[in-house]
N, C-alpha and C. Protein backbone atom coordinates (compact mmCIF):
# COMPACT_ATOMS: atom_id res chain seq x y z
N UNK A 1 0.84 -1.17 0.00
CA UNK A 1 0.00 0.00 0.00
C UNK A 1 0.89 1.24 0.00
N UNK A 2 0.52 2.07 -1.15
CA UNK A 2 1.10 3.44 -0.90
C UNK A 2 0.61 4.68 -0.12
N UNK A 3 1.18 5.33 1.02
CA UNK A 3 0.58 5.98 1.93
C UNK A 3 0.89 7.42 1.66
N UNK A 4 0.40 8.60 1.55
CA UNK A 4 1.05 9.84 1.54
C UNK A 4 -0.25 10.86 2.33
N UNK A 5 0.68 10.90 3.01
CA UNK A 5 -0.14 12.46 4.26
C UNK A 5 0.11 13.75 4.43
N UNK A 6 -0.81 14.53 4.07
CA UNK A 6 -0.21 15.71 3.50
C UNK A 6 -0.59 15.96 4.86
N UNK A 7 -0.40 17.35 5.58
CA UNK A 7 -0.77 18.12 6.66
C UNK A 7 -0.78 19.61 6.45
N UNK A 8 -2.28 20.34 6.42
CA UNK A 8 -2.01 21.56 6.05
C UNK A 8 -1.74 22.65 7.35
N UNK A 9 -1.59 23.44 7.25
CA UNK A 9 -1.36 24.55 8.71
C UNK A 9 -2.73 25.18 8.60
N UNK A 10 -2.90 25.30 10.30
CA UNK A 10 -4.19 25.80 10.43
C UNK A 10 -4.43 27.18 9.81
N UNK A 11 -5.84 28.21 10.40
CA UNK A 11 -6.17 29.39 10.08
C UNK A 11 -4.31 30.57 10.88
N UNK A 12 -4.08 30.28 11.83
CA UNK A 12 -3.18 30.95 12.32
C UNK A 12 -1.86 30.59 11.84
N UNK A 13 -1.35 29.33 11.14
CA UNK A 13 0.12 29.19 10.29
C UNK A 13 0.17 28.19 11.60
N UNK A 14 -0.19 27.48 12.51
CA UNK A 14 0.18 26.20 13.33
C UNK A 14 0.41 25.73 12.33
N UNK A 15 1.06 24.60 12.36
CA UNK A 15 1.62 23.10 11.75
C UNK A 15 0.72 22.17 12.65
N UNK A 16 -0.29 21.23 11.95
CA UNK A 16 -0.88 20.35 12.60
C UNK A 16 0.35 19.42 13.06
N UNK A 17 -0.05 18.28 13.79
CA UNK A 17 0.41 17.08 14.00
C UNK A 17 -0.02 15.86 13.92
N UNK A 18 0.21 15.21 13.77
CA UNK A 18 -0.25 13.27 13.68
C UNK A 18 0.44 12.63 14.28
N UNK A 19 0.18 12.13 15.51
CA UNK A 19 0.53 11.21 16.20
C UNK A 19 1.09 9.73 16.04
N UNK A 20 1.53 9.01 16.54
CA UNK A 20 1.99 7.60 15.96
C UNK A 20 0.95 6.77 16.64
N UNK A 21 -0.13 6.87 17.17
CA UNK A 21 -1.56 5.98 17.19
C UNK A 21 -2.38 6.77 16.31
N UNK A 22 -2.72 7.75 16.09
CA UNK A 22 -3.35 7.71 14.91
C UNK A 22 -2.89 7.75 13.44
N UNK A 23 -1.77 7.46 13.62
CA UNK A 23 -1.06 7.27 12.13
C UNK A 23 -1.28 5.59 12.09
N UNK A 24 -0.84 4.99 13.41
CA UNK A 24 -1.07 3.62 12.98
C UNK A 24 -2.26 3.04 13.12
N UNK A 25 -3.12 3.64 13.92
CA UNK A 25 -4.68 3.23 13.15
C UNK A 25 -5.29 3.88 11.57
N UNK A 26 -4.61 4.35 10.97
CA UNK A 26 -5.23 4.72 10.03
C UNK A 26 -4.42 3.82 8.58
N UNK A 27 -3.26 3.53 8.82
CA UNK A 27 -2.84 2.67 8.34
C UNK A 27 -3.64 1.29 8.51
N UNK A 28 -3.30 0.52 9.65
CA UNK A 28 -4.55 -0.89 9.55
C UNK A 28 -5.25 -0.81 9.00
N UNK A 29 -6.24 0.64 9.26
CA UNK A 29 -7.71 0.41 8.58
C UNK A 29 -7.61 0.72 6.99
N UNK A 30 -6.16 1.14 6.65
CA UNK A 30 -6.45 1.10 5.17
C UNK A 30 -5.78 -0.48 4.60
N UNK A 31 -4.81 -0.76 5.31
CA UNK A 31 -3.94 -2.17 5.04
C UNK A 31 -5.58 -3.44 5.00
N UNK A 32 -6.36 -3.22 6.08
CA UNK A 32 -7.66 -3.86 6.27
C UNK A 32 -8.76 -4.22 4.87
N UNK A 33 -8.49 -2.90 4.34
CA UNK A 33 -9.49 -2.73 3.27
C UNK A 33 -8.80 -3.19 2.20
N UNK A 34 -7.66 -2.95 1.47
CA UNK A 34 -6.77 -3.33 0.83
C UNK A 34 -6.63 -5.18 1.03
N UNK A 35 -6.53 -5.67 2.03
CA UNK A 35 -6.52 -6.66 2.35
C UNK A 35 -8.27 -7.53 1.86
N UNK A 36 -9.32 -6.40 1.95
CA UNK A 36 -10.44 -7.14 1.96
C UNK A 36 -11.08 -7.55 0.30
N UNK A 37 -10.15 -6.33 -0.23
CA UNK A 37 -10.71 -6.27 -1.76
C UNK A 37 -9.63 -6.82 -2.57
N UNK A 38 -8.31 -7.26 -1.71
CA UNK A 38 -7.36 -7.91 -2.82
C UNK A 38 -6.87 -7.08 -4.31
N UNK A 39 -7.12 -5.80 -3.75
CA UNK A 39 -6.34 -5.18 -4.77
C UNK A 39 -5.24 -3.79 -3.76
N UNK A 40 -4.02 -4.00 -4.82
CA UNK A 40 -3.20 -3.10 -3.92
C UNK A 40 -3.67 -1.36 -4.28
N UNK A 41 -3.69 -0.67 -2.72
CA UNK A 41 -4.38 0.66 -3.14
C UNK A 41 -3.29 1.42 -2.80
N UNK A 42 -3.76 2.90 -3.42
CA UNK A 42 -2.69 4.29 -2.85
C UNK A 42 -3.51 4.71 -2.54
N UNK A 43 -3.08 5.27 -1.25
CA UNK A 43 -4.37 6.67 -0.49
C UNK A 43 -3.27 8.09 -0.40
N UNK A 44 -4.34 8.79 -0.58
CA UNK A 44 -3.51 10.40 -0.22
C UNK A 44 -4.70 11.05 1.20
N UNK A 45 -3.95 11.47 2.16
CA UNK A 45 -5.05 11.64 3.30
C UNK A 45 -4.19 13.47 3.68
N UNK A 46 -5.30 14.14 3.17
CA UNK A 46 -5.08 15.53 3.49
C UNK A 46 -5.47 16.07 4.74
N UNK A 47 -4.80 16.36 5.70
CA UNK A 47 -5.63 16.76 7.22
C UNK A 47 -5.46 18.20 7.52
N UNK A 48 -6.60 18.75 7.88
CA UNK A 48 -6.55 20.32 7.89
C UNK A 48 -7.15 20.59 8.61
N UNK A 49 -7.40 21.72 9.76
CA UNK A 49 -7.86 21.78 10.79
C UNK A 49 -8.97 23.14 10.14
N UNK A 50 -9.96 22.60 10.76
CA UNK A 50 -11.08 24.08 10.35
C UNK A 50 -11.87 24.53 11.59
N UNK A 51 -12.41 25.21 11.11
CA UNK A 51 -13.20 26.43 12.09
C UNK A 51 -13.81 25.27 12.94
N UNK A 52 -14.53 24.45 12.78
CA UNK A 52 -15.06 23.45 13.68
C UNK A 52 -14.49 22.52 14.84
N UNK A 53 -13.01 22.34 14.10
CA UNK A 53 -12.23 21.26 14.54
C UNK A 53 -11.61 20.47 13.58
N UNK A 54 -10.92 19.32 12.92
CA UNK A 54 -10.50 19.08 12.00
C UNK A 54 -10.57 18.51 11.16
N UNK A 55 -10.38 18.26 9.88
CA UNK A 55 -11.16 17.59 8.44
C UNK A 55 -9.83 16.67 8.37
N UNK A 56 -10.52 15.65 7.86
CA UNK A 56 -9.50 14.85 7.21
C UNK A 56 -9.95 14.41 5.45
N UNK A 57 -9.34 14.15 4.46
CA UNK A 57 -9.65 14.02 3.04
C UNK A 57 -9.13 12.95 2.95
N UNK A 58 -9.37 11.57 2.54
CA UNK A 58 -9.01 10.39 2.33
C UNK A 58 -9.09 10.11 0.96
N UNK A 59 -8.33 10.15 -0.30
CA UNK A 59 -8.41 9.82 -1.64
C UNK A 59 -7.91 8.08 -2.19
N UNK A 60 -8.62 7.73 -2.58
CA UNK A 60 -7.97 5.82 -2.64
C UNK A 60 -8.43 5.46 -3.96
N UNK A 61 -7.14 5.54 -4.42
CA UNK A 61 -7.09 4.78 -5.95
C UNK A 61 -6.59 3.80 -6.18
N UNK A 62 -7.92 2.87 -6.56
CA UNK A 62 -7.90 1.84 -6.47
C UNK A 62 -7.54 1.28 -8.10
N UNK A 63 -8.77 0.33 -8.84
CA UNK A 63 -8.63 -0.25 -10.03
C UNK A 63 -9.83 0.55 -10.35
N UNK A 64 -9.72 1.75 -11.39
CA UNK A 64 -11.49 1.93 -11.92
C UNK A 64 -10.88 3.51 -11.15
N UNK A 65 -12.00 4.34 -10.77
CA UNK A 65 -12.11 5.61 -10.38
C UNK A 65 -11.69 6.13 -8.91
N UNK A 66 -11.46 7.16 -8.75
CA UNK A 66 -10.91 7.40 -7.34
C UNK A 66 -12.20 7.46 -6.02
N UNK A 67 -11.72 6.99 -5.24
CA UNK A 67 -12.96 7.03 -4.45
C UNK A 67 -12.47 8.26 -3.04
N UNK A 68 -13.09 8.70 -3.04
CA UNK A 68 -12.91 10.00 -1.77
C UNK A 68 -14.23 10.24 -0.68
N UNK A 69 -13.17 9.97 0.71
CA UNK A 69 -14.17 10.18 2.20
C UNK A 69 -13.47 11.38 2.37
N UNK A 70 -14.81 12.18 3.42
CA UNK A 70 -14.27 13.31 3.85
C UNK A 70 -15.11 13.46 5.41
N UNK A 71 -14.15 13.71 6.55
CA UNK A 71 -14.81 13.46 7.85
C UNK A 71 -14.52 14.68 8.46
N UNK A 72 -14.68 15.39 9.22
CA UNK A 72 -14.99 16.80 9.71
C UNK A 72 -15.10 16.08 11.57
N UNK A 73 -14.72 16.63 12.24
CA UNK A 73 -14.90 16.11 13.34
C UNK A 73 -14.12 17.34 14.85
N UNK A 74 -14.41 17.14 16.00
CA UNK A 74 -13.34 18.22 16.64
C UNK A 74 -11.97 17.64 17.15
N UNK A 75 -12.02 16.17 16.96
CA UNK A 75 -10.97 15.28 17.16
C UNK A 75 -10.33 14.76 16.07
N UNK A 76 -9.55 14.97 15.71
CA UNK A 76 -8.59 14.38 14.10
C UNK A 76 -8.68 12.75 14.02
N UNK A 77 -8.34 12.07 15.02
CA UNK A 77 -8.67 10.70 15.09
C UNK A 77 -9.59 10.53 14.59
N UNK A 78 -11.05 10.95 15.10
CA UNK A 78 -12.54 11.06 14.81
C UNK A 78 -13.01 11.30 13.39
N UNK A 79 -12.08 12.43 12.92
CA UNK A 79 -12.08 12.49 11.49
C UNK A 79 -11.60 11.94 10.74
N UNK A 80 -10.42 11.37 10.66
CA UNK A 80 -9.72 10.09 9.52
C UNK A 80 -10.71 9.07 9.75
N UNK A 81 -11.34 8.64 11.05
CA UNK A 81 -12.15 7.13 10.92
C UNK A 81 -13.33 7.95 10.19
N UNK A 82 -13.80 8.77 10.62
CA UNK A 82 -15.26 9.02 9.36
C UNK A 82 -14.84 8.90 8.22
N UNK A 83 -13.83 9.47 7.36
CA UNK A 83 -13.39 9.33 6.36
C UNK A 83 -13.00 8.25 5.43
N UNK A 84 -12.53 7.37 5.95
CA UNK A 84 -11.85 5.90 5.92
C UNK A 84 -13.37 5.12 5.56
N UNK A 85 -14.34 5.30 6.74
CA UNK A 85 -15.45 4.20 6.98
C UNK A 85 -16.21 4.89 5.80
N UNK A 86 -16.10 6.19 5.52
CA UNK A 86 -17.06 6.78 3.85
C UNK A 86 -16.26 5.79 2.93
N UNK A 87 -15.21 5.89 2.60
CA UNK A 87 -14.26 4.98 1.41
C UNK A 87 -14.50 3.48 1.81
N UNK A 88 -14.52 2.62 2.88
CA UNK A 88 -14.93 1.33 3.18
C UNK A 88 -16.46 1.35 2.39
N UNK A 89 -17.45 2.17 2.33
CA UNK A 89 -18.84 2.13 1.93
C UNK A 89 -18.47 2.26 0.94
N UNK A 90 -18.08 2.92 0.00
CA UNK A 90 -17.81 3.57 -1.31
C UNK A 90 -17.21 1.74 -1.77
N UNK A 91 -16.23 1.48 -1.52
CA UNK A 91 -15.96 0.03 -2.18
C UNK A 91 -16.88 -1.15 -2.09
N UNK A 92 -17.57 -1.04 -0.81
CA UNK A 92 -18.35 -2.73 -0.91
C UNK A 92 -19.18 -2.00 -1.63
N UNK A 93 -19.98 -0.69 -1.98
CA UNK A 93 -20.80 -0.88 -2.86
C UNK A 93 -20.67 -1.15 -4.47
N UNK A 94 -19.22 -0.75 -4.74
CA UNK A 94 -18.45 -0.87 -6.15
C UNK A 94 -18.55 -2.49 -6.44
N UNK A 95 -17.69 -3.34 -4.94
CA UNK A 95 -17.86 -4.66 -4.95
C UNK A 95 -19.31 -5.22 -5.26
N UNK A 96 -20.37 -5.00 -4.79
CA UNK A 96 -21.49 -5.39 -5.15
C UNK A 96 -22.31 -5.05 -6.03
N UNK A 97 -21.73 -4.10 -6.99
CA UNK A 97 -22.22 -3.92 -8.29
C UNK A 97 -21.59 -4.50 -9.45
N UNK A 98 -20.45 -4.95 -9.13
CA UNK A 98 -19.49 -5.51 -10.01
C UNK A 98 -20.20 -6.86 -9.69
N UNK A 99 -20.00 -7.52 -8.89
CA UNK A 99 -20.95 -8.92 -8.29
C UNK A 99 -21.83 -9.43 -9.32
N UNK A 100 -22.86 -8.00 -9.11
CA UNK A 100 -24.07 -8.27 -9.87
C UNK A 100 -24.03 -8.28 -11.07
N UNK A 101 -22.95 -7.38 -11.93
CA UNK A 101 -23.15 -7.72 -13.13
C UNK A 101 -22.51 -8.75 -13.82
N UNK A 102 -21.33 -9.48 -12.77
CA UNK A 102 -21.00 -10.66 -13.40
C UNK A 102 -22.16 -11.88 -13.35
N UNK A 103 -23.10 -11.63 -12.15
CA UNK A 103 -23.79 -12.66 -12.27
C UNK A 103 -25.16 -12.31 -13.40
N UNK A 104 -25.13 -11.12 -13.85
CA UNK A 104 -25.64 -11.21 -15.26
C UNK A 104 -25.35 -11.32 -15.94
N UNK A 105 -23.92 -11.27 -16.39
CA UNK A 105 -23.17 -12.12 -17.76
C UNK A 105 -23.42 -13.76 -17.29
N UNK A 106 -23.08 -14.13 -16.16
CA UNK A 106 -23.69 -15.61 -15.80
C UNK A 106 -24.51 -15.90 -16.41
N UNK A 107 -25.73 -15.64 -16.27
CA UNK A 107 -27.23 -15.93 -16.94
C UNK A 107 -27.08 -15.66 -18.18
N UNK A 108 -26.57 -15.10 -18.70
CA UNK A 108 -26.64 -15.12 -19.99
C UNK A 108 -26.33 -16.18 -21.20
N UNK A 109 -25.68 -16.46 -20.82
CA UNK A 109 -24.67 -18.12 -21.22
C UNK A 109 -26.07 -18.75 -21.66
N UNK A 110 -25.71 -19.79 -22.53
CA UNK A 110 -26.75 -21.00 -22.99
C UNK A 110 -26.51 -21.75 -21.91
N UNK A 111 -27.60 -22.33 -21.72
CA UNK A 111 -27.53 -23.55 -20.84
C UNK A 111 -27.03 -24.82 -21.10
N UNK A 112 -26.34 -25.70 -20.57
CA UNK A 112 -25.88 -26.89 -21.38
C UNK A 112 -27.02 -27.99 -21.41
N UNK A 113 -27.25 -28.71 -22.21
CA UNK A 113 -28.44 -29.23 -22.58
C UNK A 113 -28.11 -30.41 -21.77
N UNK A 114 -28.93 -31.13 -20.88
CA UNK A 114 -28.96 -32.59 -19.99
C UNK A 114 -28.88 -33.89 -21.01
N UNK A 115 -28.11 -34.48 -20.96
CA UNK A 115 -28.29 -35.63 -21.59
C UNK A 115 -28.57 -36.78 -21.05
N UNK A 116 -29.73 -37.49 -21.05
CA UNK A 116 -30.57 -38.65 -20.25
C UNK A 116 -29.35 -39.96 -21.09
């Protein structure tokens, strides 16, 4: 998995920070997903602190189109997992549309004829 974390500076020029537990939970949970769909992903995770508290941008390009969570939260932790768990939804639903349309090329096929 390719990982890249940008960190922007707040409204006042702070330099956010990222911790090494929430760096390494946010890793698992992408190594997790990567792991669940069997395809290798790159994420780009932009974290920026706003008027509320802080955003995180999760981008994951996968096979096919980019998929992007975006979590807003007053805890940064709080916000990469909203973000992450938007992109976890965003794939099983890709997965289960892909599903479905292989199992309509399935049906499509001739049937093989029974021979008594």
């Amino acid at each position: 998995m390719d990982l890249n974390v940008v960190l922007k500076p707040g409204a006042e020029g702070k330099q956010l920070h990222l911790n090494r537990n929430d760096e390494a939970k946010l890793r698992e949970k992408l190594t997790k997903l990567e792991a669940r769909f069997s395809r290798p992903l790159s994420a780009r995770v932009t974290l920026s602190e706003a008027v509320t508290g802080f955003e995180a941008l999760v981008t994951v390009q996968a096979s096919g189109p980019e998929l992007v969570g975006k979590g807003n939260s007053k805890a940064l932790g709080t916000a990469i997992q909203l973000a992450v768990s938007k992109i976890d939804r965003q794939l099983e639903q890709r997965t289960d549309k892909m599903t479905g349309k292989e199992r309509n090329r399935r049906s499509k096929l001739p049937a093989k004829e029974a021979t008594l």
